[in-house]
C-alpha atoms as a PDB file:
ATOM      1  CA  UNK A   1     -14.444 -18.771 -16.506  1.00  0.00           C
ATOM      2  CA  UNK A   2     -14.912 -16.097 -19.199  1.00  0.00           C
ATOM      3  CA  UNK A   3     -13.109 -13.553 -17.260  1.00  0.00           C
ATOM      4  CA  UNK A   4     -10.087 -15.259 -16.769  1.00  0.00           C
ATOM      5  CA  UNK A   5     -10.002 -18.536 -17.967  1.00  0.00           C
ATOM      6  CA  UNK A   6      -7.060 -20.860 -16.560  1.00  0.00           C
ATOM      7  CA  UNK A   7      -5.566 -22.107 -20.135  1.00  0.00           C
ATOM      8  CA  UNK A   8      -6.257 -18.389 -21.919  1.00  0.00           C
ATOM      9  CA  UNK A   9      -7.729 -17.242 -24.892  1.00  0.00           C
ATOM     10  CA  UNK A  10      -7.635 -17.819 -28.510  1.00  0.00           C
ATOM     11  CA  UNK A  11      -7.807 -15.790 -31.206  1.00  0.00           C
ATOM     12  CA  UNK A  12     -10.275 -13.553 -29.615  1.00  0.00           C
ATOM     13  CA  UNK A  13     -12.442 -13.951 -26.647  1.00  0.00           C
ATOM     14  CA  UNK A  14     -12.819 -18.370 -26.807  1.00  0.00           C
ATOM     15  CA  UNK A  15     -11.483 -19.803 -23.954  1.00  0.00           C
ATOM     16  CA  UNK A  16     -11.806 -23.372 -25.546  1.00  0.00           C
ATOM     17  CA  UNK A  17     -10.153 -25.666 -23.494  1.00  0.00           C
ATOM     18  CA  UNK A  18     -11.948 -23.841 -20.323  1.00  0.00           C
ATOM     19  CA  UNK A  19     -15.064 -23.735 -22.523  1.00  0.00           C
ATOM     20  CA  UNK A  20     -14.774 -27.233 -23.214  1.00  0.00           C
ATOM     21  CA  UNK A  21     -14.150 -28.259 -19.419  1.00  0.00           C
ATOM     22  CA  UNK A  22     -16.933 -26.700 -18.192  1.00  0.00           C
ATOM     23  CA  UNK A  23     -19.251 -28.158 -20.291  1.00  0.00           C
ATOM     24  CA  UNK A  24     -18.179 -31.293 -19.799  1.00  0.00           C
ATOM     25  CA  UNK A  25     -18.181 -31.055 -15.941  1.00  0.00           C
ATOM     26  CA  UNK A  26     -21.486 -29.930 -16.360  1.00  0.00           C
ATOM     27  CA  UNK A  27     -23.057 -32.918 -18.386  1.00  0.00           C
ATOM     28  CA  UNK A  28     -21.235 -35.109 -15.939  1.00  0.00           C
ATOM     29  CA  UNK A  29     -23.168 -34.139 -13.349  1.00  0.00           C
ATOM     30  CA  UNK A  30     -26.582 -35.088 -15.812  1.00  0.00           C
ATOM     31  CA  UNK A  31     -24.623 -38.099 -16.409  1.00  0.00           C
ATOM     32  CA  UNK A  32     -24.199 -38.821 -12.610  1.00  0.00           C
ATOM     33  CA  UNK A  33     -28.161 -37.873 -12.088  1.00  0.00           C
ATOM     34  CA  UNK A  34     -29.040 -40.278 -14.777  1.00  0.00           C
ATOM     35  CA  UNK A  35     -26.766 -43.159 -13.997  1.00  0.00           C
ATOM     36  CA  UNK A  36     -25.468 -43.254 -17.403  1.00  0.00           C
ATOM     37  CA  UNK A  37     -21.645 -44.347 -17.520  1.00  0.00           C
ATOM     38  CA  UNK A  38     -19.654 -42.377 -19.721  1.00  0.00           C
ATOM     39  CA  UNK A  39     -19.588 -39.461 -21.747  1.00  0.00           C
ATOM     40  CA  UNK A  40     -19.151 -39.189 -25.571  1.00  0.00           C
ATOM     41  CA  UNK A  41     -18.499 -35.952 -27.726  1.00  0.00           C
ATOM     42  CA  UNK A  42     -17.843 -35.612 -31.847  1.00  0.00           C
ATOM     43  CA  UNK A  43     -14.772 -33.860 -31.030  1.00  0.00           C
ATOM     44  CA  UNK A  44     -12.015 -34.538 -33.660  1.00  0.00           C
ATOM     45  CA  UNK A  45      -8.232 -34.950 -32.958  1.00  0.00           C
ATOM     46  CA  UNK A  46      -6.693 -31.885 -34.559  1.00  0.00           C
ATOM     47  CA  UNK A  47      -9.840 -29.928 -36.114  1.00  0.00           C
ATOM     48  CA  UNK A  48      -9.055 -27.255 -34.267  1.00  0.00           C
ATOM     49  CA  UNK A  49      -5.437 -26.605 -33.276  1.00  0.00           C
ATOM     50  CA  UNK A  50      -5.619 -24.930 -30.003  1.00  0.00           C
ATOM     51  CA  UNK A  51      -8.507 -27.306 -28.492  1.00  0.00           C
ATOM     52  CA  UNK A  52      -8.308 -30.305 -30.037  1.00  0.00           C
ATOM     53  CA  UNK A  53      -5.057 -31.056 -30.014  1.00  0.00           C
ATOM     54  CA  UNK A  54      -3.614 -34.581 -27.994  1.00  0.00           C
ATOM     55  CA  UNK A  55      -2.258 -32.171 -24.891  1.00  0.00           C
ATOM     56  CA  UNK A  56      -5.482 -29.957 -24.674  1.00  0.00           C
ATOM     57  CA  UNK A  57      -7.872 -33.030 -24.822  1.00  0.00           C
ATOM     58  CA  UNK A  58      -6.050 -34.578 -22.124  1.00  0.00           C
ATOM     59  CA  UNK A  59      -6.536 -31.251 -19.951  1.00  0.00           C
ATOM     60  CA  UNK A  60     -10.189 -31.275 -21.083  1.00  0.00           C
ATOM     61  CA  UNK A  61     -10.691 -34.310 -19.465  1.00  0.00           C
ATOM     62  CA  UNK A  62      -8.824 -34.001 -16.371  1.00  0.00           C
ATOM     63  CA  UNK A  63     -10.193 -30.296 -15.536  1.00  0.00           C
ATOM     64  CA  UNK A  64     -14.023 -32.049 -16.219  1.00  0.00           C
ATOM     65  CA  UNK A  65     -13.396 -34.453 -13.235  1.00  0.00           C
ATOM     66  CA  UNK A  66     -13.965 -37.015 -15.432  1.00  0.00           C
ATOM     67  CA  UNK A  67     -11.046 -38.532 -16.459  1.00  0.00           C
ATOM     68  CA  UNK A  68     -11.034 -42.191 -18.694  1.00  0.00           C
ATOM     69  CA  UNK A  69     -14.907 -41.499 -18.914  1.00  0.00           C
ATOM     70  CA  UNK A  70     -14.927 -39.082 -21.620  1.00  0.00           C
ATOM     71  CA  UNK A  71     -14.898 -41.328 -24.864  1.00  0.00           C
ATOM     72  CA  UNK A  72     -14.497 -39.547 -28.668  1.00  0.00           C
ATOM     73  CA  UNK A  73     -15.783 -42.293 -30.655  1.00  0.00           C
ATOM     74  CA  UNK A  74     -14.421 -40.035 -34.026  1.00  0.00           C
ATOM     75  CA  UNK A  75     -10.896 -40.321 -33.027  1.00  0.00           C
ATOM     76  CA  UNK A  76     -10.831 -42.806 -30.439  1.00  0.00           C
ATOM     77  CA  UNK A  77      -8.481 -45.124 -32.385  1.00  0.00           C
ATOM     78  CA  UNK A  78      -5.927 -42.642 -32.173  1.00  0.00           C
ATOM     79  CA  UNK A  79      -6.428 -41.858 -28.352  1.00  0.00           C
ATOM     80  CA  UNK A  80      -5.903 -43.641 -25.254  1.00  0.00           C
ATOM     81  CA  UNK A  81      -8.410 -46.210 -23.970  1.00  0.00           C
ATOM     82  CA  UNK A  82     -11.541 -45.071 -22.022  1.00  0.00           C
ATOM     83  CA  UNK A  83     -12.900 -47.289 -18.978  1.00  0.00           C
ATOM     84  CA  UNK A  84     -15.893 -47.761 -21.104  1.00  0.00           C
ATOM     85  CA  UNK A  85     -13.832 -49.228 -23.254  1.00  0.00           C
ATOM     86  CA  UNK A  86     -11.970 -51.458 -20.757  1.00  0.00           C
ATOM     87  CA  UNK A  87     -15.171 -52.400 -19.108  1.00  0.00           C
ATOM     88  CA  UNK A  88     -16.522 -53.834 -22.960  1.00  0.00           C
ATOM     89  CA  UNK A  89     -19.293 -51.488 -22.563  1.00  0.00           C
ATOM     90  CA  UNK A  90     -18.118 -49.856 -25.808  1.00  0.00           C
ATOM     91  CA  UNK A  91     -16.030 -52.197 -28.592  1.00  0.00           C
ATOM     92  CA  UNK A  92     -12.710 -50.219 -29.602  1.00  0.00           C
ATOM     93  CA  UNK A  93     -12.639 -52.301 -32.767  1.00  0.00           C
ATOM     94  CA  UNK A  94     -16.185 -49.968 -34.195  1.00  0.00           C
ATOM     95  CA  UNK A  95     -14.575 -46.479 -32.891  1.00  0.00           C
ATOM     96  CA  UNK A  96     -13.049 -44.306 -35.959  1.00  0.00           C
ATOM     97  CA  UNK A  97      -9.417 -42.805 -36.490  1.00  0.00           C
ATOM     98  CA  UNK A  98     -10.283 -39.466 -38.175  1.00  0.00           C
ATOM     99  CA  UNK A  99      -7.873 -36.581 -37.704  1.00  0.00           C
ATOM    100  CA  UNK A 100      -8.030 -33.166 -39.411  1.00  0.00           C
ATOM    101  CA  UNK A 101     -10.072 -30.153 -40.320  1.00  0.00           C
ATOM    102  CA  UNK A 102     -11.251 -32.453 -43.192  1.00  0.00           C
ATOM    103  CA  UNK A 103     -15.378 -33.402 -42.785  1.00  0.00           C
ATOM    104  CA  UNK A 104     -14.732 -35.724 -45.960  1.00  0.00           C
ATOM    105  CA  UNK A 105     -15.104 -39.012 -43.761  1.00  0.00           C
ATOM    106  CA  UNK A 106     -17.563 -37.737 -41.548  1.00  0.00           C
ATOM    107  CA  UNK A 107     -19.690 -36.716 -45.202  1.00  0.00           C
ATOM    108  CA  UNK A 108     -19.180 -39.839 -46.369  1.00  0.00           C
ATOM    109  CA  UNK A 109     -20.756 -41.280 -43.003  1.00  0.00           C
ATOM    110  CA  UNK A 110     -23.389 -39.272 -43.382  1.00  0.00           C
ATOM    111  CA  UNK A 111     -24.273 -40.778 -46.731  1.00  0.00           C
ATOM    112  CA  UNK A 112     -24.241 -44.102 -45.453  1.00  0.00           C
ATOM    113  CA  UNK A 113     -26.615 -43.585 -42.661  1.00  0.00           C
ATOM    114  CA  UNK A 114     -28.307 -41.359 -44.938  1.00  0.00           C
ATOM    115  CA  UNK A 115     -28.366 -38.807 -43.185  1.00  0.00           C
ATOM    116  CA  UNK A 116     -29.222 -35.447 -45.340  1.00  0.00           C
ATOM    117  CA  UNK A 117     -29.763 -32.414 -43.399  1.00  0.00           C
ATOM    118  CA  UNK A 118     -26.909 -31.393 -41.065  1.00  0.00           C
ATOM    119  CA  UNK A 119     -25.567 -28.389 -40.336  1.00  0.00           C
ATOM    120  CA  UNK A 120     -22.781 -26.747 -42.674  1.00  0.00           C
ATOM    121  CA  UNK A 121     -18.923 -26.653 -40.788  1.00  0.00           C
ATOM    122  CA  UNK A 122     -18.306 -23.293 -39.110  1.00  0.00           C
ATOM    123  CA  UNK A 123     -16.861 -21.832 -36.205  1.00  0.00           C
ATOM    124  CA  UNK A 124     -20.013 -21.373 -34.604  1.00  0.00           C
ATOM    125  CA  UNK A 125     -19.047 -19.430 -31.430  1.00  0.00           C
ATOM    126  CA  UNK A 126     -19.078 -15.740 -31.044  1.00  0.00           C
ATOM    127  CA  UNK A 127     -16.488 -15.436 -28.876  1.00  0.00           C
ATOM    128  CA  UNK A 128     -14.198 -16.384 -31.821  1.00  0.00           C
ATOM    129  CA  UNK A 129     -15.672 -12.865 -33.825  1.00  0.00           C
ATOM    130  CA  UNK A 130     -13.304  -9.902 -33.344  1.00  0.00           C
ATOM    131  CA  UNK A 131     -16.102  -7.594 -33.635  1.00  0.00           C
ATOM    132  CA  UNK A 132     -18.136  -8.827 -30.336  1.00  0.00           C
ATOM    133  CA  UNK A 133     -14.841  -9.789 -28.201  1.00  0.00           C
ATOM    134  CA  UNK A 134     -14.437  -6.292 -28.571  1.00  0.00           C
ATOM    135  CA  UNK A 135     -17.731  -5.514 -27.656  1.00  0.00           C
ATOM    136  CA  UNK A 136     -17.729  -7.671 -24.368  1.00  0.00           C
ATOM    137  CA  UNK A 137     -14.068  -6.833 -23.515  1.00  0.00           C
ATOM    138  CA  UNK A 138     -15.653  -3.159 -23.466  1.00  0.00           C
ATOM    139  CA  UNK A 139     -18.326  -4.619 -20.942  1.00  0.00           C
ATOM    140  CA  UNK A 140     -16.254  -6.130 -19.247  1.00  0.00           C
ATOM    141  CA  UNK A 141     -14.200  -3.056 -18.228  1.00  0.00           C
ATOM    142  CA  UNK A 142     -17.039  -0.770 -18.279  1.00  0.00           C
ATOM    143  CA  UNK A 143     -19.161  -2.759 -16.420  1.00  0.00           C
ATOM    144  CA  UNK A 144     -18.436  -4.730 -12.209  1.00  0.00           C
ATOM    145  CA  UNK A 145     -21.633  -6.858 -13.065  1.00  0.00           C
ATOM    146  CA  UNK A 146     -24.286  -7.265 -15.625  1.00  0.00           C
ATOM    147  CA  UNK A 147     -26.978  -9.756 -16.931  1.00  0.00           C
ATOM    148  CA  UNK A 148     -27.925 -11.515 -19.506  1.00  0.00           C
ATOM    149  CA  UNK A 149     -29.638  -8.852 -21.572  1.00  0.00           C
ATOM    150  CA  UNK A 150     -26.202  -6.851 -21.494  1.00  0.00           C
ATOM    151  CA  UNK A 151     -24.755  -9.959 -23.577  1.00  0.00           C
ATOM    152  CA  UNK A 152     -27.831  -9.911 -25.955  1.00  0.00           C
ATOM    153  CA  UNK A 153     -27.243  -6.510 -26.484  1.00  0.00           C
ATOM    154  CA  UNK A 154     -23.689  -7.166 -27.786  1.00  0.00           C
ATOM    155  CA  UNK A 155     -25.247  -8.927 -30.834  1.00  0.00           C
ATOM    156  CA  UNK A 156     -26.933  -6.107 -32.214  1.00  0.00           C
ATOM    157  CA  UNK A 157     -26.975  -3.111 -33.875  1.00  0.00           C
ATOM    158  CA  UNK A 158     -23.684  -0.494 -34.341  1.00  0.00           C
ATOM    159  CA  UNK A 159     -22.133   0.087 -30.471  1.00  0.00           C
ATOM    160  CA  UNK A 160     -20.279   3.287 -29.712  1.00  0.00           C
ATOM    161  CA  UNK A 161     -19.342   4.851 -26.476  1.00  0.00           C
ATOM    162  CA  UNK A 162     -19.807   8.014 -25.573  1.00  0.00           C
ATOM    163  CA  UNK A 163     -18.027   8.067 -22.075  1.00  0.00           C
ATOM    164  CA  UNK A 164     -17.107   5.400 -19.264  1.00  0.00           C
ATOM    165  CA  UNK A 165     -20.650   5.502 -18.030  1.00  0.00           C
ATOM    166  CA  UNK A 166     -22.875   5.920 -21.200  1.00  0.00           C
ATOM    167  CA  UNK A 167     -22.646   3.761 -24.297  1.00  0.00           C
ATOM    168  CA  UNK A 168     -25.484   3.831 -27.141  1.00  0.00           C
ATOM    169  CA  UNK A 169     -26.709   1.117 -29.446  1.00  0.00           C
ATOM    170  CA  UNK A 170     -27.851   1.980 -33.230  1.00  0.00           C
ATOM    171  CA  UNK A 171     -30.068  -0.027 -34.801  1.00  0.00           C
ATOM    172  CA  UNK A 172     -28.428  -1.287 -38.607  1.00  0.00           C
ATOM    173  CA  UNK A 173     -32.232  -2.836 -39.904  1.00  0.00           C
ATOM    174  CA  UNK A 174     -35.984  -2.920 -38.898  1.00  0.00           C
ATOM    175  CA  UNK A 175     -34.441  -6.156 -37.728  1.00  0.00           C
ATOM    176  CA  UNK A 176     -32.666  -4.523 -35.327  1.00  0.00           C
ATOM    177  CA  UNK A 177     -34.894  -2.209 -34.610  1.00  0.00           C
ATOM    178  CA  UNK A 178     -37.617  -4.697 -33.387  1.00  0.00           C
ATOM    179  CA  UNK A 179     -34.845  -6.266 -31.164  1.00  0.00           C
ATOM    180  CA  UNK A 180     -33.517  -3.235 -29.785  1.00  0.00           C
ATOM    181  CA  UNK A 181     -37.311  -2.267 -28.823  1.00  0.00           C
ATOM    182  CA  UNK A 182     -37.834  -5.594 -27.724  1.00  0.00           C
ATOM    183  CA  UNK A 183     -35.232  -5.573 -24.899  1.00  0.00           C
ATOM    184  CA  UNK A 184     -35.452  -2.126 -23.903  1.00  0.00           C
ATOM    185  CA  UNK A 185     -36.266  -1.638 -20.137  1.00  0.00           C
ATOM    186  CA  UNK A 186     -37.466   0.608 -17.519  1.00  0.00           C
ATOM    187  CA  UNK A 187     -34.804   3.489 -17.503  1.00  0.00           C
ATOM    188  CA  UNK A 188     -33.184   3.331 -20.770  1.00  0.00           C
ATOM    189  CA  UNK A 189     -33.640   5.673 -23.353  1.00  0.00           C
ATOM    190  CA  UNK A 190     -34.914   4.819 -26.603  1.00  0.00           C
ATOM    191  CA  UNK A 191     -34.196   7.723 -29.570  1.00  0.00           C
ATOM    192  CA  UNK A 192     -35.912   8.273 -33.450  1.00  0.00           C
ATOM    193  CA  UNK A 193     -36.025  11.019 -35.613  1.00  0.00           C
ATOM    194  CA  UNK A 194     -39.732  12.130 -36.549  1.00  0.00           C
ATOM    195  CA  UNK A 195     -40.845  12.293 -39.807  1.00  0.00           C
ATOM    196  CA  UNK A 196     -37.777  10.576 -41.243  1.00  0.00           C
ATOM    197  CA  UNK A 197     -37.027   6.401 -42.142  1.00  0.00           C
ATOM    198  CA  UNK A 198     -34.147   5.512 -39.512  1.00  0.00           C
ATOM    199  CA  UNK A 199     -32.571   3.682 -36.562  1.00  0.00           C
ATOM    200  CA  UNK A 200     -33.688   3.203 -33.132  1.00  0.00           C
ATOM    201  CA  UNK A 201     -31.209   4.579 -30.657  1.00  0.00           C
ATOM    202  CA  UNK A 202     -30.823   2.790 -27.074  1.00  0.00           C
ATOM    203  CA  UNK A 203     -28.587   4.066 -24.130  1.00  0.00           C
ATOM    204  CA  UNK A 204     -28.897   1.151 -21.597  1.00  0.00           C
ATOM    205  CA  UNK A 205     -29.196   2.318 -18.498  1.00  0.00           C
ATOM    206  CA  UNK A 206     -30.182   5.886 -19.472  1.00  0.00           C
ATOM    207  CA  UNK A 207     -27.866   8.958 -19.951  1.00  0.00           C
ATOM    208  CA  UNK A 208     -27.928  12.882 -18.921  1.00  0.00           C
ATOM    209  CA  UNK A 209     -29.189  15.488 -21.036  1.00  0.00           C
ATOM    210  CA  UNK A 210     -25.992  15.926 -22.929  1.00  0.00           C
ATOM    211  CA  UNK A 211     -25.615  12.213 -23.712  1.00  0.00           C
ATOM    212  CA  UNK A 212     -29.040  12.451 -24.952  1.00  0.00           C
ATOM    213  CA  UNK A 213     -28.242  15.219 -27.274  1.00  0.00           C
ATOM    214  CA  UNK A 214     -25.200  13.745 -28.438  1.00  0.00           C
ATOM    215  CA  UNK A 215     -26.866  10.389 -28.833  1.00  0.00           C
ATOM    216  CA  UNK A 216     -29.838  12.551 -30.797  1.00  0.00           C
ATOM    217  CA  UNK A 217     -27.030  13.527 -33.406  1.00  0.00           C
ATOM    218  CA  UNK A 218     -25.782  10.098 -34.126  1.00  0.00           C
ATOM    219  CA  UNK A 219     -29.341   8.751 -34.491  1.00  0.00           C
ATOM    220  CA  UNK A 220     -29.981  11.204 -37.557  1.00  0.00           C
ATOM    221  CA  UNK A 221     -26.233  10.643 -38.815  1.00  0.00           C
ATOM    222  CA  UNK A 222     -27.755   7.215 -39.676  1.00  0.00           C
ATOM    223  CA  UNK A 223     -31.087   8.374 -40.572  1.00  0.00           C
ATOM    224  CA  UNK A 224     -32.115   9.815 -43.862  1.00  0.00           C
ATOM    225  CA  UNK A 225     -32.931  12.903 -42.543  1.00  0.00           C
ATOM    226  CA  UNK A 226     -31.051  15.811 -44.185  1.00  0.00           C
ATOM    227  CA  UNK A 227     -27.238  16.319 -42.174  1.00  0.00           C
ATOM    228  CA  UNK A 228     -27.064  19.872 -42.124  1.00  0.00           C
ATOM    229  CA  UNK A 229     -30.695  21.261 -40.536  1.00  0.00           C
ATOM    230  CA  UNK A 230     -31.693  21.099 -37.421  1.00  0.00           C
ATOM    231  CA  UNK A 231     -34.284  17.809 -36.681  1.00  0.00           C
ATOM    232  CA  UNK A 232     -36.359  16.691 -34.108  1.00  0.00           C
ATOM    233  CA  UNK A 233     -35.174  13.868 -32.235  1.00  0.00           C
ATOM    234  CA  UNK A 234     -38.118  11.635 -30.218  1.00  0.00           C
ATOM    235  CA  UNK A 235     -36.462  10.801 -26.475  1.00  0.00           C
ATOM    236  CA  UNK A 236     -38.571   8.350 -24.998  1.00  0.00           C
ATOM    237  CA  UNK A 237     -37.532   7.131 -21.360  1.00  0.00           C
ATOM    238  CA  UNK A 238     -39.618   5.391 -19.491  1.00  0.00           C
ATOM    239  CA  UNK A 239     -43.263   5.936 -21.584  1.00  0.00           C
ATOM    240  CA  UNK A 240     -42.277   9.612 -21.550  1.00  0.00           C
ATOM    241  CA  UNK A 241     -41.574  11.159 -24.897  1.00  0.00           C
ATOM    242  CA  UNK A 242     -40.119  14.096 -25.237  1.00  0.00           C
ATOM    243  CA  UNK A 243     -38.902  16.084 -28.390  1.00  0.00           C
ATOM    244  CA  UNK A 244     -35.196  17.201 -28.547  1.00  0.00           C
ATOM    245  CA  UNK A 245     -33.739  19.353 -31.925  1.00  0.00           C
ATOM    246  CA  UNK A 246     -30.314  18.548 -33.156  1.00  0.00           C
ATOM    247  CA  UNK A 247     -28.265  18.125 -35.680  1.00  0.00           C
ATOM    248  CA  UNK A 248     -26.517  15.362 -37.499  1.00  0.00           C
ATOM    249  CA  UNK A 249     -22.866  14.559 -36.330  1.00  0.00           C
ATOM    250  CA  UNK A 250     -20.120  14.224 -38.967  1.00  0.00           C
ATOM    251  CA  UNK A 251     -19.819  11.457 -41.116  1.00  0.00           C
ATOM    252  CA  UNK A 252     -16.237  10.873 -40.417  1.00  0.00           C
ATOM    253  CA  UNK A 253     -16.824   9.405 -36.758  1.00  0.00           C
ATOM    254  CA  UNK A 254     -13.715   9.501 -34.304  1.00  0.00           C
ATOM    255  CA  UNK A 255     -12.670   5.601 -34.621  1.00  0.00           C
ATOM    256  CA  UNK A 256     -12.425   5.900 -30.796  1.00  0.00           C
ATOM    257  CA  UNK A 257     -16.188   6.146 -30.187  1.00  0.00           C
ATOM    258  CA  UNK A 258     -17.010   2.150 -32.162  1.00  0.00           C
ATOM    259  CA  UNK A 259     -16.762  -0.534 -30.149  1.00  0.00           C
END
């Protein structure tokens, strides 16, 4: 679906409406398992324009499989009738007409059920960020096949690429850090400088000698070890460290190595 999703992309990596259909399909079949009769969502005619627009909702619900069963009780008034509706399992007369990137109404809801703690309106989904669609469009032609860890990856750290084969991850924080050590596995390399504060360096999947040395200078490019001496690198690859000396890379990176 991600690859290449019927109805396109967005901005950026979202398929929505394919998004949308799949996850409806999906808790159809929970529905079907359960022997509930309909589906609801808090979908909102026109909140967002490429998704939730009359035409794409329509698609939404025919692609799911479930067509008539898929009730939005937010904008329902301003939709066509569901079966649950028809069947007086659900009264129209209680269902909402709200329309717009506006939460005003749904606020004011809120405060009458007094309800206080909800989440803040945002996007949400990082397939709408330019940074990792870039990042995953990268896997995606780098890589035939990968798992999940290669998508967890995406979130972290500074990603550059060093060749078709061989791309390296540099930690930002001791936050990243930590997560960067934390999915590490057997065959990759993991990089720091000795003796000075700085990032963890990860080539997934493990690289030659040369990637390791190139990989060595980036790791003390972000390090505060000084840039113009000669420092020892720590190369660990599977529980084996070894030491390798190099020297910071320039500042100015080529803008082709980021991903």
């Amino acid at each position: 679906m991600l690859r290449h999703p019927k109805y396109g992309y967005g901005s950026n990596m979202n398929p929505c409406i394919d998004c949308h259909a799949l996850m409806l399909r999906e808790a159809g079949r929970v529905m079907e398992k359960e022997g509930g009769d309909f589906l609801f969502t808090g979908e909102v005619l026109g909140q967002r324009p490429m998704s939730q627009n009359k035409s794409a909702l329509r698609v939404v619900e025919k692609e799911s499989g479930y067509e008539g069963r898929i009730l939005r009780p937010l904008s329902a008034k301003l939709l066509p009738e569901t079966i649950p509706e028809r069947e007086g399992k659900v009264a129209r007369e209680k269902l909402l007409n709200i329309r717009g990137r506006s939460r005003k109404r749904q606020m004011e809801l809120a405060k009458t059920y007094h309800i206080r703690d909800y989440l803040s309106p945002a996007g949400g989904c990082l397939l709408t960020e330019p940074i990792f669609s870039r990042r995953l469009r990268d896997l995606f032609q780098q890589r035939g096949s990968f798992g999940i860890r290669d998508i967890e990856l995406l979130k972290v750290g500074r990603h550059l690429r060093l060749s078709a084969d061989v791309k390296v991850i540099v930690g930002r924080h001791a936050e990243d850090n930590e997560k960067i050590s934390r999915m590490a596995a057997p065959g990759d390399d993991l990089l720091r400088v000795k003796g000075y504060p700085g990032p963890l360096l990860l080539i997934p999947s493990g690289g030659g000698l040369e990637d390791v040395k190139r990989a060595a200078s980036l790791c003390i490019r972000y390090s505060d070890a000084p840039k113009d001496e000669a420092v020892t690198v720590i190369w660990t690859r599977d529980g084996r460290e070894q030491e390798v000396q190099a020297q910071s890379c320039p500042r100015s990176l080529p803008p082709e190595l980021m991903i």
